[in-house]
C-alpha atoms as a PDB file:
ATOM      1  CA  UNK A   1      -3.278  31.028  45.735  1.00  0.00           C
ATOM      2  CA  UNK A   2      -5.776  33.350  44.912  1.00  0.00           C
ATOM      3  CA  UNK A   3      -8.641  32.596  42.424  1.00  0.00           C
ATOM      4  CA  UNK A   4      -8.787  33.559  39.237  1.00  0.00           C
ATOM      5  CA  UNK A   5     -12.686  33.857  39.470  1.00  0.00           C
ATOM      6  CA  UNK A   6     -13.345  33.851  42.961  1.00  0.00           C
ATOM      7  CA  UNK A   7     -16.398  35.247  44.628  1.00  0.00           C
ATOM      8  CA  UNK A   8     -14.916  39.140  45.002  1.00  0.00           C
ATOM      9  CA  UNK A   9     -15.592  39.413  40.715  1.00  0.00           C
ATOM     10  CA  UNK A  10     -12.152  37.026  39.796  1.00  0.00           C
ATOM     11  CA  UNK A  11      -8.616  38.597  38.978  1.00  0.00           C
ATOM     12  CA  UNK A  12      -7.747  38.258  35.559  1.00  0.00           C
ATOM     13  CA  UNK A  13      -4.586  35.481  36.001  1.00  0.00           C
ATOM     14  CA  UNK A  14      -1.436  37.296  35.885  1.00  0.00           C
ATOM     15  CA  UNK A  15      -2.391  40.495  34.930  1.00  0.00           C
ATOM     16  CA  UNK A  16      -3.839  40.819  38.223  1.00  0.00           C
ATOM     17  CA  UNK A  17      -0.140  40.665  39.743  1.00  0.00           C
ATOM     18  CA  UNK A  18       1.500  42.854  37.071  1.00  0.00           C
ATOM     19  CA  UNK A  19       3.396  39.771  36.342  1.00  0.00           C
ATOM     20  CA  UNK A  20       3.399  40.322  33.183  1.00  0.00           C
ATOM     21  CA  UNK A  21       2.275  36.964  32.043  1.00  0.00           C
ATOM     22  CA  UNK A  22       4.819  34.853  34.064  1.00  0.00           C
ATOM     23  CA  UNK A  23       2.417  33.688  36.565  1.00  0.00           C
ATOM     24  CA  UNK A  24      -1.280  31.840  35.982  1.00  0.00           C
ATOM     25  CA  UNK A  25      -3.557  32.575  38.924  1.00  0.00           C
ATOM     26  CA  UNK A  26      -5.530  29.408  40.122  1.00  0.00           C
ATOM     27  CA  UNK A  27      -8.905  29.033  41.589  1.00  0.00           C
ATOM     28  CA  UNK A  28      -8.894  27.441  45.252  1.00  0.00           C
ATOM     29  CA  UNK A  29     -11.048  24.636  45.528  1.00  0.00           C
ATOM     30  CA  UNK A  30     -12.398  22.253  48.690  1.00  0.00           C
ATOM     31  CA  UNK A  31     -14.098  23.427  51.916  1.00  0.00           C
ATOM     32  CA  UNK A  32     -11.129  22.968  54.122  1.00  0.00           C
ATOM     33  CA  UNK A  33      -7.334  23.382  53.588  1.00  0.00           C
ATOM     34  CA  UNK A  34      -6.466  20.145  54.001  1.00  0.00           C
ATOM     35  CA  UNK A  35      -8.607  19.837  51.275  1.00  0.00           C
ATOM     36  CA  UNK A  36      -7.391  22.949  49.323  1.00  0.00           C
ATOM     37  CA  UNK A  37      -3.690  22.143  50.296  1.00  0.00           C
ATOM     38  CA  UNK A  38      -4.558  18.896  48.324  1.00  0.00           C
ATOM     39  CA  UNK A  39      -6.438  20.245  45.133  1.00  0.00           C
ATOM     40  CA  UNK A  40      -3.557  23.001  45.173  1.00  0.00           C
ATOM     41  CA  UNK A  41      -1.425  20.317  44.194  1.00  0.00           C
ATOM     42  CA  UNK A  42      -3.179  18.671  41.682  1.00  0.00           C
ATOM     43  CA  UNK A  43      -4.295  21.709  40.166  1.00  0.00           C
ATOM     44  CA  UNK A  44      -1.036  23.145  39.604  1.00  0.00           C
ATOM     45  CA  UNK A  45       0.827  19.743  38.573  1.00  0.00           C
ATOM     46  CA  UNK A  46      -1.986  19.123  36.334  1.00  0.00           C
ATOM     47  CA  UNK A  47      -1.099  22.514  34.389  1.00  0.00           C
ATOM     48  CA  UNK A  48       2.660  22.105  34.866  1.00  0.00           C
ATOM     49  CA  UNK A  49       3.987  18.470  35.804  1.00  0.00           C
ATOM     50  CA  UNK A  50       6.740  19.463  37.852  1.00  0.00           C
ATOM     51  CA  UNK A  51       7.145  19.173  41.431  1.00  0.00           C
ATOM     52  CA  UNK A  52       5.032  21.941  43.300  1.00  0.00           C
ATOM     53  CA  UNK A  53       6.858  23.722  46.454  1.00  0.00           C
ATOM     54  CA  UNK A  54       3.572  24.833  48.770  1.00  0.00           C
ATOM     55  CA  UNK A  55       4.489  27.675  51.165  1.00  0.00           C
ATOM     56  CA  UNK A  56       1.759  28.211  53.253  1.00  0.00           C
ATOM     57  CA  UNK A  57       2.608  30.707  56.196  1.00  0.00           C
ATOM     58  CA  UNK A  58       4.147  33.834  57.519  1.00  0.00           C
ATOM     59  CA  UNK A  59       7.823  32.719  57.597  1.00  0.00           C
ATOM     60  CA  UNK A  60       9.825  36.400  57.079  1.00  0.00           C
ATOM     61  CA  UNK A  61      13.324  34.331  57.162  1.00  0.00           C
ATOM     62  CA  UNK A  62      12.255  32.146  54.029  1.00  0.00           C
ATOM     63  CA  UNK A  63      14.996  33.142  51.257  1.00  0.00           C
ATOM     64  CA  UNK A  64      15.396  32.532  47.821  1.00  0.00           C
ATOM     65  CA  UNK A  65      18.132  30.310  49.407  1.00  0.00           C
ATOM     66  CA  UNK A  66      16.061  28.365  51.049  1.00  0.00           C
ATOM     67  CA  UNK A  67      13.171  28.137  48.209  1.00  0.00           C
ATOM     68  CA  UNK A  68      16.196  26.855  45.744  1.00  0.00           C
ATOM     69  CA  UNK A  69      17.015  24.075  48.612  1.00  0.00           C
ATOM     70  CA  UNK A  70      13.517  23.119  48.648  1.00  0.00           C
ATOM     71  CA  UNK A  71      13.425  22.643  45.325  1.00  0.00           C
ATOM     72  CA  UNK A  72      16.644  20.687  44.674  1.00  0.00           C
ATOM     73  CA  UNK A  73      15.938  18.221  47.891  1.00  0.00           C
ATOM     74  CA  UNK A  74      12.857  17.106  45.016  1.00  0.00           C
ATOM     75  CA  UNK A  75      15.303  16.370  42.643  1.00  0.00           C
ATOM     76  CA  UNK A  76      16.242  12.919  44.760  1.00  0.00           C
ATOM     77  CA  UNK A  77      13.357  12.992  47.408  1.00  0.00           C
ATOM     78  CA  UNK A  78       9.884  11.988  47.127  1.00  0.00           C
ATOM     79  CA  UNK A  79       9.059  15.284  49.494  1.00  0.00           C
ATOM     80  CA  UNK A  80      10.187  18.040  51.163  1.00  0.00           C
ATOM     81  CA  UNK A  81       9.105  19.368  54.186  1.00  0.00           C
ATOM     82  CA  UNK A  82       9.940  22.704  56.299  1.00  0.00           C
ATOM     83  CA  UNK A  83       8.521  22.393  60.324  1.00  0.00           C
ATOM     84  CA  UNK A  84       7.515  25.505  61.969  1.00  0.00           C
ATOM     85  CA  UNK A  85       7.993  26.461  65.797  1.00  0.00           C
ATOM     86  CA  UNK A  86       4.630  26.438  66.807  1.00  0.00           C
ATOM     87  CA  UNK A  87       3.885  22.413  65.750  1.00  0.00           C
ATOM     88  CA  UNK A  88       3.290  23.198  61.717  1.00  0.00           C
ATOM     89  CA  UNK A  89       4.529  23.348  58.620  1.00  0.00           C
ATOM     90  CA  UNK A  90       5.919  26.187  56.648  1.00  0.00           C
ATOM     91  CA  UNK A  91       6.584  24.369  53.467  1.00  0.00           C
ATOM     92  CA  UNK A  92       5.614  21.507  51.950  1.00  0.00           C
ATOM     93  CA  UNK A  93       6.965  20.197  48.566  1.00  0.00           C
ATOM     94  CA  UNK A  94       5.938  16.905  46.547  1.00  0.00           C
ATOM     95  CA  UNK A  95       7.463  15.573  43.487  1.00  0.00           C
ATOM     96  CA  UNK A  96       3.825  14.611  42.219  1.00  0.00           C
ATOM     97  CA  UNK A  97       0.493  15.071  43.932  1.00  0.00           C
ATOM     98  CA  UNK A  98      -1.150  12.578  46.360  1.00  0.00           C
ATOM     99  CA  UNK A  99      -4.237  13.829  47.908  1.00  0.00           C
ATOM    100  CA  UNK A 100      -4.512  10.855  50.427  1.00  0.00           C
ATOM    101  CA  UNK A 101      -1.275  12.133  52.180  1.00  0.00           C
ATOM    102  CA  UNK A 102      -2.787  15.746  52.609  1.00  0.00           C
ATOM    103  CA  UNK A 103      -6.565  14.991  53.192  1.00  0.00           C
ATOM    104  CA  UNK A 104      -7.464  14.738  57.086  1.00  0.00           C
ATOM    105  CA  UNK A 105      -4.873  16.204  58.112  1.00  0.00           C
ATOM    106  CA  UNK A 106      -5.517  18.379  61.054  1.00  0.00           C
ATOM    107  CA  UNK A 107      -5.079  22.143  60.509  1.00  0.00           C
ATOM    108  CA  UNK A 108      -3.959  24.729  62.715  1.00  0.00           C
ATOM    109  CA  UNK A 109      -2.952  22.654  65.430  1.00  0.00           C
ATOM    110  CA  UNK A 110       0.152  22.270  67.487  1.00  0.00           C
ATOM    111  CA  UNK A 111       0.662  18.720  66.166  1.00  0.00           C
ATOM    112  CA  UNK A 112      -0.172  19.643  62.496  1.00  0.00           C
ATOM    113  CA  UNK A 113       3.266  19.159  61.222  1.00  0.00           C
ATOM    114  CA  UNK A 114       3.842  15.764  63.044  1.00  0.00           C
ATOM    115  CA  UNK A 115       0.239  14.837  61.637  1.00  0.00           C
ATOM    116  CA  UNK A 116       1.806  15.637  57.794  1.00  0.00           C
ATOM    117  CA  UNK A 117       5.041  13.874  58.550  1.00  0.00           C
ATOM    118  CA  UNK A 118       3.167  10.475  59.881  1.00  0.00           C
ATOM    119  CA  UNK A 119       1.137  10.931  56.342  1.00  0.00           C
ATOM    120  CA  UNK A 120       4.236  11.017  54.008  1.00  0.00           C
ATOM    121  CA  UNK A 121       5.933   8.203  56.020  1.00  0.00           C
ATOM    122  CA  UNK A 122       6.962   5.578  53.154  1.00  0.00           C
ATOM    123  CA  UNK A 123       8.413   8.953  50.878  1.00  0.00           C
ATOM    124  CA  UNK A 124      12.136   9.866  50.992  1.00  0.00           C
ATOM    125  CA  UNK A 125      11.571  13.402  52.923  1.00  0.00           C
ATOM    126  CA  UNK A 126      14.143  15.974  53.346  1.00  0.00           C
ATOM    127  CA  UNK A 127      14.172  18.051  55.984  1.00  0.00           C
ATOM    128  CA  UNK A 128      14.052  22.095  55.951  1.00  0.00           C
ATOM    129  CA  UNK A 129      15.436  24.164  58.744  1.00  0.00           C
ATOM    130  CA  UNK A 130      12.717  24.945  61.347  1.00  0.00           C
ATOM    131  CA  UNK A 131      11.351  28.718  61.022  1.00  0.00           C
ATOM    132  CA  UNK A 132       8.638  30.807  63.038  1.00  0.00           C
ATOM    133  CA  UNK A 133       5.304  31.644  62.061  1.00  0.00           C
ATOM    134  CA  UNK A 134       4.219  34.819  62.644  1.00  0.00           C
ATOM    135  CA  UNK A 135       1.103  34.699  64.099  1.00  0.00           C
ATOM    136  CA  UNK A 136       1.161  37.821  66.365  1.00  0.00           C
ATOM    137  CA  UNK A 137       3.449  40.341  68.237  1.00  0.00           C
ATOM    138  CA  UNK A 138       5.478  38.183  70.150  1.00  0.00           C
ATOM    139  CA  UNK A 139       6.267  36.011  67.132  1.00  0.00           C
ATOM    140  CA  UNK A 140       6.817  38.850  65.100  1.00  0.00           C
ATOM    141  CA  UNK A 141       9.837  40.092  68.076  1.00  0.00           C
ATOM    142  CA  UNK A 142      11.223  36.493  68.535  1.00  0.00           C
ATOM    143  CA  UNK A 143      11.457  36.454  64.373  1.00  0.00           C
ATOM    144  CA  UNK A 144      13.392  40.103  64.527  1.00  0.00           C
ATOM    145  CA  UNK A 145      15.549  38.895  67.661  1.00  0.00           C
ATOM    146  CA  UNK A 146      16.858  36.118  65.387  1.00  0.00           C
ATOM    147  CA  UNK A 147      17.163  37.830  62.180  1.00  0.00           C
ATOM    148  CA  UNK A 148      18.390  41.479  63.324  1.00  0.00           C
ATOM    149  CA  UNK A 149      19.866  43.016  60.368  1.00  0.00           C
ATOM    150  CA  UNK A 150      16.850  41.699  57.982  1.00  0.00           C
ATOM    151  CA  UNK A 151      14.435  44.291  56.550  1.00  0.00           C
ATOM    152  CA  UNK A 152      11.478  42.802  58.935  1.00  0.00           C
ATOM    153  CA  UNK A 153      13.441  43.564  62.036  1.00  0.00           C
ATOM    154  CA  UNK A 154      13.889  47.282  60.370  1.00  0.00           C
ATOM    155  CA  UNK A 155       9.953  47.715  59.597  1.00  0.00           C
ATOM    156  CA  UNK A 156       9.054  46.244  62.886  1.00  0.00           C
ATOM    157  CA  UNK A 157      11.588  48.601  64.933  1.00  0.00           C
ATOM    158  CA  UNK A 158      10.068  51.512  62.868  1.00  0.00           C
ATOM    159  CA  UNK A 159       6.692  50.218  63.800  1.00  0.00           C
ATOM    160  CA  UNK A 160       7.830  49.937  67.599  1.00  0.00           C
ATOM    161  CA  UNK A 161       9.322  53.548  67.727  1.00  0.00           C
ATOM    162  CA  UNK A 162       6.261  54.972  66.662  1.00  0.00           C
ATOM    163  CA  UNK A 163       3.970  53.363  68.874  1.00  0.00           C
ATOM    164  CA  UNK A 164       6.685  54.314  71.825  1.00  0.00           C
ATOM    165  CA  UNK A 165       5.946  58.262  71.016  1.00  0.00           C
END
């Protein structure tokens, strides 16, 4: 989320995005993003009392498929939770905020998402499909390899051709 009067001089909300209105730009808040993973949540539901889908990573196969079966697993669970290759989490959904399941959680670590998962034991979870993060080149090929026909593999073949000449 970016803020809507952060330190760079603040966006203006949705103006910013040339939404046209349909999205409100929040301010992060906390030092760490456990801790800003957590305010996230009660920021937004505090706005909008819905349940909040987080995505939080570079995860080129998330669809709109995939967003609308995040969203309907909150319909009858408590959470909803999308593991990533490298030990994290590329989505995390809640039905209602609950900082104590988000705060201390270790960040950036290979056992990050197994860290989340201990924290919403006692929810009904559903499980996402696992996806790859992109976090460099050889990611970014593995990620192409898998999805070959997908406009990333296109950009990133362009990308590789012209670094071949």
């Amino acid at each position: 989320m970016a803020g809507a009067s952060d330190a760079a001089g603040g966006l203006d909300g949705a103006g910013a995005l040339g939404a046209g209105g349909a999205f409100e730009v929040i301010g992060q808040r906390g030092d760490t993003l456990d801790e800003r993973l957590a305010w996230a949540f009660e920021d937004v539901h505090a706005r909008r009392p819905i349940p909040i889908l987080l995505v939080g990573m570079d995860t080129p196969q998330l669809t709109p498929a995939l967003l609308v079966q995040a969203a309907e697993a909150l319909t009858g669970h408590d959470a909803v939770f999308g593991p990533a290759a490298d030990g994290g989490f590329w989505l995390l959904g809640l039905r209602r905020p609950d900082p104590a399941r988000l705060l201390g959680v270790p960040m950036s670590r290979p056992d990050t998402g197994a860290a989340q998962l201990r924290r919403l034991r006692g929810l009904s979870v559903a499980m996402l499909p696992c996806l790859t993060d992109v976090d460099d080149a050889a990611d970014a090929r593995v990620v192409a390899e898998q999805a070959p026909h997908t406009r990333f593999a296109a950009v990133l073949a362009r990308l590789g051709a012209g670094a071949a000449r």
